[in-house]
C-alpha atoms as a PDB file:
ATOM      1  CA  UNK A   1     116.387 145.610 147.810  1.00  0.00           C
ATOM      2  CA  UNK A   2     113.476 146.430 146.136  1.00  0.00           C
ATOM      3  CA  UNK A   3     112.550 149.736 144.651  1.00  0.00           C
ATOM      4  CA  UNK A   4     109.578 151.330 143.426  1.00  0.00           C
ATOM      5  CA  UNK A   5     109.717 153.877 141.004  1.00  0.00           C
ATOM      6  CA  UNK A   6     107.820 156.217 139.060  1.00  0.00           C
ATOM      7  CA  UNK A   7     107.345 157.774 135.567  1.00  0.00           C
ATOM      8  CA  UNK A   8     105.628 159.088 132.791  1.00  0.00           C
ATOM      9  CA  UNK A   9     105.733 159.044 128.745  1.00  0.00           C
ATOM     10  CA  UNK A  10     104.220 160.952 125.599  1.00  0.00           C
ATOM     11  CA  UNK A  11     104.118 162.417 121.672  1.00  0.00           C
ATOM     12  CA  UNK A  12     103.223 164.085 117.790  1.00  0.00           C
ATOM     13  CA  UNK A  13     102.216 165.950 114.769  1.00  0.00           C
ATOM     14  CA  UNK A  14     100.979 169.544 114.528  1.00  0.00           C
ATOM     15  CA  UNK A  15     102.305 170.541 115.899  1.00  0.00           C
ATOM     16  CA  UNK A  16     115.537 163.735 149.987  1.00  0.00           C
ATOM     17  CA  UNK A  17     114.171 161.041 150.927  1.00  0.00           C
ATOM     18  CA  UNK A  18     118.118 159.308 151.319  1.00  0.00           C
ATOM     19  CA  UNK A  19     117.485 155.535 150.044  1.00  0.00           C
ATOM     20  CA  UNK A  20     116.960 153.168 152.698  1.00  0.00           C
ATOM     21  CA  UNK A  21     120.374 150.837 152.742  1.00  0.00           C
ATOM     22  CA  UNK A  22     120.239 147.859 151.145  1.00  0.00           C
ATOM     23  CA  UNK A  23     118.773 144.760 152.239  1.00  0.00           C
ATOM     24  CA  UNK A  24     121.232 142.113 151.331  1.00  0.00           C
ATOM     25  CA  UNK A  25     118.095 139.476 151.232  1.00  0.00           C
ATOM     26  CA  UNK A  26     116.099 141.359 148.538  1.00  0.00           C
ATOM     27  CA  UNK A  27     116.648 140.596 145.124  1.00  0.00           C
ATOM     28  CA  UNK A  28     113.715 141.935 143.407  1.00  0.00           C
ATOM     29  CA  UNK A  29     114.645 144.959 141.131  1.00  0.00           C
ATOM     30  CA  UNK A  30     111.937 145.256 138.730  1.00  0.00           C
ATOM     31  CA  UNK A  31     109.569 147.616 138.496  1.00  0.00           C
ATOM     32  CA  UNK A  32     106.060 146.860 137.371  1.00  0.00           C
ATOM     33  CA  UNK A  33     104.267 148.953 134.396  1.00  0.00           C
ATOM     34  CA  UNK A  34     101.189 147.214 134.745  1.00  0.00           C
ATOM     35  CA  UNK A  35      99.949 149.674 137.387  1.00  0.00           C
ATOM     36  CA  UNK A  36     100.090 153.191 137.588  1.00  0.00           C
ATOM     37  CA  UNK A  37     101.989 153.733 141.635  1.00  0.00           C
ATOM     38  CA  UNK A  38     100.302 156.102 143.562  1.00  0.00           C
ATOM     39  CA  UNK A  39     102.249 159.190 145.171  1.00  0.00           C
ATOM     40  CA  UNK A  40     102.035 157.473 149.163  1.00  0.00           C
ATOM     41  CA  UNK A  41     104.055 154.930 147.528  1.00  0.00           C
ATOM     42  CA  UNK A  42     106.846 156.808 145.462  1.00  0.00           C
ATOM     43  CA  UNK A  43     107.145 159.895 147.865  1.00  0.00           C
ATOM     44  CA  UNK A  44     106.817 159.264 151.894  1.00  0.00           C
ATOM     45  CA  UNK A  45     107.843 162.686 153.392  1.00  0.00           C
ATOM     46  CA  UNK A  46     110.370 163.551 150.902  1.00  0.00           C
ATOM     47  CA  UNK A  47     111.195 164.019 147.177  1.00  0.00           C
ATOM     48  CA  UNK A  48     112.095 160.811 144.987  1.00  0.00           C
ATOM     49  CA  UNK A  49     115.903 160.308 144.728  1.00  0.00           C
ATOM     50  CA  UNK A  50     116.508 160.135 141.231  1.00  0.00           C
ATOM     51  CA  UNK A  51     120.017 158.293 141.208  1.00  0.00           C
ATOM     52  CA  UNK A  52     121.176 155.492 143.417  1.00  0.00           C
ATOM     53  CA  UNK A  53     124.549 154.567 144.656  1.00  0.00           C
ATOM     54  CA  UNK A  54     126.582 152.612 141.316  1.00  0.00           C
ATOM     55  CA  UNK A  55     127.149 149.815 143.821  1.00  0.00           C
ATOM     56  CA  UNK A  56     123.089 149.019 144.069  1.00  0.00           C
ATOM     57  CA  UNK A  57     123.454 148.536 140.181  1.00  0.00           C
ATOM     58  CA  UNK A  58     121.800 145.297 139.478  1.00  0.00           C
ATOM     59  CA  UNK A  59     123.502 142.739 136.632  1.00  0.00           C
ATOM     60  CA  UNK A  60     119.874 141.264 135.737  1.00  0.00           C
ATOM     61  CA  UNK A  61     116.811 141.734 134.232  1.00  0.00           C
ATOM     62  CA  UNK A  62     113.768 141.708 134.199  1.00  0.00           C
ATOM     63  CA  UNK A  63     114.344 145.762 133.570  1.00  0.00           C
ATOM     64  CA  UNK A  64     111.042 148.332 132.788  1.00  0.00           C
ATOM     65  CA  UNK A  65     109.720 151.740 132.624  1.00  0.00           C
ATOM     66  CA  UNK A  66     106.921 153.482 134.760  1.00  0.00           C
ATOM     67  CA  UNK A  67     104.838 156.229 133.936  1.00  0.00           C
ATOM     68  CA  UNK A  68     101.870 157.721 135.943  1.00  0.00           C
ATOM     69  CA  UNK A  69      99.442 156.177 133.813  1.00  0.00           C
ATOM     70  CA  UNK A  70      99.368 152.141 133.130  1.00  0.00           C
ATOM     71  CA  UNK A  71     101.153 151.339 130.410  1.00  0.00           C
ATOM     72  CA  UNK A  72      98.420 151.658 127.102  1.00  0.00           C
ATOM     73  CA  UNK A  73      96.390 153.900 129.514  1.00  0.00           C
ATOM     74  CA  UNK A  74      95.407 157.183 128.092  1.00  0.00           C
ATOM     75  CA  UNK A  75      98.371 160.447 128.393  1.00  0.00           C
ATOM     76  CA  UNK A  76      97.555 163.598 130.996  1.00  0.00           C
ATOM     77  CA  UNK A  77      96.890 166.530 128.942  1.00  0.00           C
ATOM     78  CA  UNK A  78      99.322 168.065 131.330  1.00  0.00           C
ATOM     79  CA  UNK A  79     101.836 166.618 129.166  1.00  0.00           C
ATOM     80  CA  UNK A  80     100.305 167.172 125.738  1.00  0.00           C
ATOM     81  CA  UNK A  81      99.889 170.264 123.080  1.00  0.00           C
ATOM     82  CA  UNK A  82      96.788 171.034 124.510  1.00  0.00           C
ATOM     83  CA  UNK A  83      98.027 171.640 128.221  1.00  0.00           C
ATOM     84  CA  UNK A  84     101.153 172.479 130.127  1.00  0.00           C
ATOM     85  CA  UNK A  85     102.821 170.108 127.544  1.00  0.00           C
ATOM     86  CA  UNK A  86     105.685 169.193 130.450  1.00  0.00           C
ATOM     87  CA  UNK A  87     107.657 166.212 129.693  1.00  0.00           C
ATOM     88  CA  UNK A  88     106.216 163.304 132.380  1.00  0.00           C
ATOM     89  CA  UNK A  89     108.144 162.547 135.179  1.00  0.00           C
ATOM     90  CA  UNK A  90     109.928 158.924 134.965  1.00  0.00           C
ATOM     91  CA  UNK A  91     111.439 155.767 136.120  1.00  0.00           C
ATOM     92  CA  UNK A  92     113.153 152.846 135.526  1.00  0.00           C
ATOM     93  CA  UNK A  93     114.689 149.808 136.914  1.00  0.00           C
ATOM     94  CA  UNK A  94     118.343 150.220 137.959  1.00  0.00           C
ATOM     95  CA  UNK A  95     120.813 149.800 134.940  1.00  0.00           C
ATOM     96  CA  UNK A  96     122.444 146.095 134.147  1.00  0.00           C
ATOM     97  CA  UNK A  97     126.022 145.983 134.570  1.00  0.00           C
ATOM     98  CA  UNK A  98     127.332 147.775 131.754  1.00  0.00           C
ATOM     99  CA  UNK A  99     125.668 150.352 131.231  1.00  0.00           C
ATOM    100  CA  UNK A 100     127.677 153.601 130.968  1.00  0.00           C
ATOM    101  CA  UNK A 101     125.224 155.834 130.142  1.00  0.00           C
ATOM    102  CA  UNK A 102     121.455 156.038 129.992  1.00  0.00           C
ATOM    103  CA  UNK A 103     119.211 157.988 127.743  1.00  0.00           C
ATOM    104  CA  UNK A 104     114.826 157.979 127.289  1.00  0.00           C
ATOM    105  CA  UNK A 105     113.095 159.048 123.669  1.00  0.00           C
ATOM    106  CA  UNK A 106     109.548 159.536 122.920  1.00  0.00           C
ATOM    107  CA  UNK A 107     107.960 158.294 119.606  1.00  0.00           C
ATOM    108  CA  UNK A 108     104.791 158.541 117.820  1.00  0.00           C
ATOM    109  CA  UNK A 109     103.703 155.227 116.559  1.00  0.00           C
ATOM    110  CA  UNK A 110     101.634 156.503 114.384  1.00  0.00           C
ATOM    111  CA  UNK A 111     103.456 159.161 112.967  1.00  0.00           C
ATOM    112  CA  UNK A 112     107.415 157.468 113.175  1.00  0.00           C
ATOM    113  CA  UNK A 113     108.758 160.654 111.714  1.00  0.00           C
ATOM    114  CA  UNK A 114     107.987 162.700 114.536  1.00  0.00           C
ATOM    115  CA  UNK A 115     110.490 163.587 116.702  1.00  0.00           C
ATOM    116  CA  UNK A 116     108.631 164.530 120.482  1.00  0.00           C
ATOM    117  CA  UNK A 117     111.808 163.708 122.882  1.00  0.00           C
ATOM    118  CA  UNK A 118     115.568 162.785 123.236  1.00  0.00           C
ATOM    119  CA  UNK A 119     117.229 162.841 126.404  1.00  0.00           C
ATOM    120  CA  UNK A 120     120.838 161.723 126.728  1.00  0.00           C
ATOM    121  CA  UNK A 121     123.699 162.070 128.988  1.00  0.00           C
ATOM    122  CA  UNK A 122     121.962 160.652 131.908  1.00  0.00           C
ATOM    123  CA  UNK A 123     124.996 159.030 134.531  1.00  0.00           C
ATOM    124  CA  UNK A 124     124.686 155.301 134.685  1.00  0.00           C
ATOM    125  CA  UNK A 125     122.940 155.107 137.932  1.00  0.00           C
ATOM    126  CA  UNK A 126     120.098 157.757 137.365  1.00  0.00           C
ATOM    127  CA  UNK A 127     116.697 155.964 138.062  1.00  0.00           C
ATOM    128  CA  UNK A 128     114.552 159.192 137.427  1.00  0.00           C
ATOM    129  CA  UNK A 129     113.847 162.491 135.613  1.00  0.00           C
ATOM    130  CA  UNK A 130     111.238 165.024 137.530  1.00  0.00           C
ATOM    131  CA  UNK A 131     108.311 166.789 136.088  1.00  0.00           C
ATOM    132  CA  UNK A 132     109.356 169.069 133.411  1.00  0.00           C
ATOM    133  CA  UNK A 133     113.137 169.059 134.134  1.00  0.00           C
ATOM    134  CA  UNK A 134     115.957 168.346 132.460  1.00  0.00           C
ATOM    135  CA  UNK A 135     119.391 166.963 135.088  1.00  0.00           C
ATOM    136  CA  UNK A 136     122.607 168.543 135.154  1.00  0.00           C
ATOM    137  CA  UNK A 137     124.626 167.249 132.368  1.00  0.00           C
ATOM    138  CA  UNK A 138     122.163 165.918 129.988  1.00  0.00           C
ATOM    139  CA  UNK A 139     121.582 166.898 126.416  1.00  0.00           C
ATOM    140  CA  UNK A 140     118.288 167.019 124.447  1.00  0.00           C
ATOM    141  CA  UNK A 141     117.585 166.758 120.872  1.00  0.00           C
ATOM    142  CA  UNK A 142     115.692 169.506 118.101  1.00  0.00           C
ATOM    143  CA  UNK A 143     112.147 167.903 117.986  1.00  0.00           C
ATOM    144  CA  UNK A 144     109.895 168.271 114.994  1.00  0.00           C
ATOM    145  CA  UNK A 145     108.358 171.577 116.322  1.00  0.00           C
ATOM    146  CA  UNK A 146     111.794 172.961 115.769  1.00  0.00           C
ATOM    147  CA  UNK A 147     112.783 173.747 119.580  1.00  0.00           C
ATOM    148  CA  UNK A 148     115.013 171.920 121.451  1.00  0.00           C
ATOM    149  CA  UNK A 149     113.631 169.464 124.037  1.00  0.00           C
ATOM    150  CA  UNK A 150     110.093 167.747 125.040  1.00  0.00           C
ATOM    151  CA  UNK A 151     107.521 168.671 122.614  1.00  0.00           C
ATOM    152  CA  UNK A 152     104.114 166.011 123.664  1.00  0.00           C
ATOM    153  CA  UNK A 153     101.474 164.514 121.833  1.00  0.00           C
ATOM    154  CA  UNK A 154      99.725 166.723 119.629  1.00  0.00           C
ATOM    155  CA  UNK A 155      97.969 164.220 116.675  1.00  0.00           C
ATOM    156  CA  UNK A 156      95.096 165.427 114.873  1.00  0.00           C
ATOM    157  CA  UNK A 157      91.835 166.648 115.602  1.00  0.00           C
ATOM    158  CA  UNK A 158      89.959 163.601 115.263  1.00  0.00           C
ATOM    159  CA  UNK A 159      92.568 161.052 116.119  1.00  0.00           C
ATOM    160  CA  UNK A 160      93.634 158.857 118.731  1.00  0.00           C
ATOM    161  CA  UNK A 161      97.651 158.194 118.488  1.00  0.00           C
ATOM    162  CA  UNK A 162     100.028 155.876 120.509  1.00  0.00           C
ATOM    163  CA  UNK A 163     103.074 156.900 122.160  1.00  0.00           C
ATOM    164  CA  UNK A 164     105.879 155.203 123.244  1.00  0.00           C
ATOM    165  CA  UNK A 165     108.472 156.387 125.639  1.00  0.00           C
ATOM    166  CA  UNK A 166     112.209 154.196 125.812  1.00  0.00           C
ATOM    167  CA  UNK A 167     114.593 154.118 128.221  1.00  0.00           C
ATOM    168  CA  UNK A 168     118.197 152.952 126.765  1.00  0.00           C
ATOM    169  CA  UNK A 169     120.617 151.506 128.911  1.00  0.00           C
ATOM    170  CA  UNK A 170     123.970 153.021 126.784  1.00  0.00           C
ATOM    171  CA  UNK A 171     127.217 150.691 126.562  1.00  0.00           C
ATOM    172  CA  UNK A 172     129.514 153.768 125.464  1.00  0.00           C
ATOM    173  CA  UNK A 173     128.900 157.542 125.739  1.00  0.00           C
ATOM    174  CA  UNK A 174     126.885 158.709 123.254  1.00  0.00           C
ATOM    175  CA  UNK A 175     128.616 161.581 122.431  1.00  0.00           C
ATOM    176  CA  UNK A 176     125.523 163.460 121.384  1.00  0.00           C
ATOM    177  CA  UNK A 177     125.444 167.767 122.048  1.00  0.00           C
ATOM    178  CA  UNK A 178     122.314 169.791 122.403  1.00  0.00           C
ATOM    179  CA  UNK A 179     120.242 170.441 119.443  1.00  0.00           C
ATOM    180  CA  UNK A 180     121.611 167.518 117.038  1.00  0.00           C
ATOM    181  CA  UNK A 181     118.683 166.228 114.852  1.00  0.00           C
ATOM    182  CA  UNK A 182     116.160 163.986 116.441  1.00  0.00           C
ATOM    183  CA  UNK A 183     116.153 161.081 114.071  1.00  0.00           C
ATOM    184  CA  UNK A 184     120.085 160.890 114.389  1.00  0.00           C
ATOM    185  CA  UNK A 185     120.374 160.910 117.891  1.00  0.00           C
ATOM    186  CA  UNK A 186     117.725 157.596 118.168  1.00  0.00           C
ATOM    187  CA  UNK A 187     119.538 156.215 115.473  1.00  0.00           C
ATOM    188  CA  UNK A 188     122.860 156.666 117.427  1.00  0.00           C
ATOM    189  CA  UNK A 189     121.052 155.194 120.696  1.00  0.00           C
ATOM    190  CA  UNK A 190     119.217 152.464 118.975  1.00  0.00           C
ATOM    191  CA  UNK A 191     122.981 151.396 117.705  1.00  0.00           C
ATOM    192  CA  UNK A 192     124.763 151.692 121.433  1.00  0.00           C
ATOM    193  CA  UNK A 193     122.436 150.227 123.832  1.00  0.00           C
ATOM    194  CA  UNK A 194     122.626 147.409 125.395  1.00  0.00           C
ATOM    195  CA  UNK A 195     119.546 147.247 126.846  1.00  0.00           C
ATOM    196  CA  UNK A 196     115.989 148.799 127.424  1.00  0.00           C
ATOM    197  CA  UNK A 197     112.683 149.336 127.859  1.00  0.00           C
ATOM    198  CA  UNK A 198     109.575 150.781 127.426  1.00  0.00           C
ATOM    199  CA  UNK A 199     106.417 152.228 128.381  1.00  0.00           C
ATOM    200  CA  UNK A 200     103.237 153.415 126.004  1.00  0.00           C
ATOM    201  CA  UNK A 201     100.403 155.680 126.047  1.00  0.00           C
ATOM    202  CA  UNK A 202      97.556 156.755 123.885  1.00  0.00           C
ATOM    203  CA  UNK A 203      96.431 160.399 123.287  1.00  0.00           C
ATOM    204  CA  UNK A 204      93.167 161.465 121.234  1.00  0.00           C
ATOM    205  CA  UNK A 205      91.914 164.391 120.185  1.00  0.00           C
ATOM    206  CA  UNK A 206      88.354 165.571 119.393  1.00  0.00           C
ATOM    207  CA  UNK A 207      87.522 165.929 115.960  1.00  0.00           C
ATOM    208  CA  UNK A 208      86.764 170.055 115.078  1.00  0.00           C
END
């Protein structure tokens, strides 16, 4: 079978459609974040399913993360501190066998310190977050603003940041609650997953 699915990522600072059945002679799982897909291709009369059956879930890799924007393309202000600042919608390939929960951060490269985003709790077979949303079930952690949730790229007047959003493929349950501290619940992903991937994305600011 062969899916494609979309996404989105971002950042820092000052701050249905029912899946078509399987088609026993696909293989090809991966999902391509060297091109931005366009809506025709995501959404064809309907809304995109955001979890698959856990039977569909793939034991190999190649695995990735798509965002609206090619990966090291420039963020949508939609999704930034000087817009709607709504966490991107995303995707990502189907999880390896394993996986028992699946979780997506945000971090500024250039400021590491920065908490923007941690989402956890996602079931095992969850292939997308909406717009702006957060799924039944799943946690988020105090960003650096000091709210709980999405908080997006924000660097300085005058600067041009990178972003990088993960997803983590989770071997146990995180365990994680709403609210815990940002660094802590990356550390505790970093330390569980068995696998991931990533997506990145550059915001600047004019200077004052």
């Amino acid at each position: 079978m062969s899916l494609t699915l979309v996404a989105v990522v971002s950042s820092c600072n000052d701050d249905g459609r029912t899946l078509r059945e399987p088609d026993p002679d696909a293989q090809d799982l991966s999902i391509s974040t060297t091109a931005a897909p366009t809506m025709p291709e995501i959404i064809d009369g309907g809304a995109l399913p955001n979890t698959i059956p856990l039977d569909t879930l793939p034991a190999e890799e190649p695995l990735a993360l798509t965002a609206p924007w090619r990966d090291g393309a420039a963020i949508d202000e939609r999704h930034t501190c000087d817009d709607a600042n709504l966490a991107p919608a995303l995707s990502w390939s189907p999880a390896p066998v394993g996986t028992v929960e699946i979780a997506l951060t945000m971090v500024d490269v250039d400021a590491p310190e920065f908490t923007h985003w941690v989402l956890a709790g996602l079931a095992p077979n969850t292939i997308a977050v909406s717009e702006g949303t957060v799924p039944v079930g799943a946690v988020e952690a105090l960003n650096s603003v000091g709210t709980i949730g999405y908080t997006g790229p924000c660097p300085p007047a005058g600067s041009t940041h990178t972003y990088v959003v993960t997803v983590h493929y989770l071997g146990e349950q995180s365990g994680l609650d709403d609210g815990e501290s940002g660094p802590a619940m990356i550390e505790r992903l970093n330390d569980i997953q068995v696998a991931s991937a990533e997506v990145s994305g550059t915001f600047s600011r004019p200077a004052n």
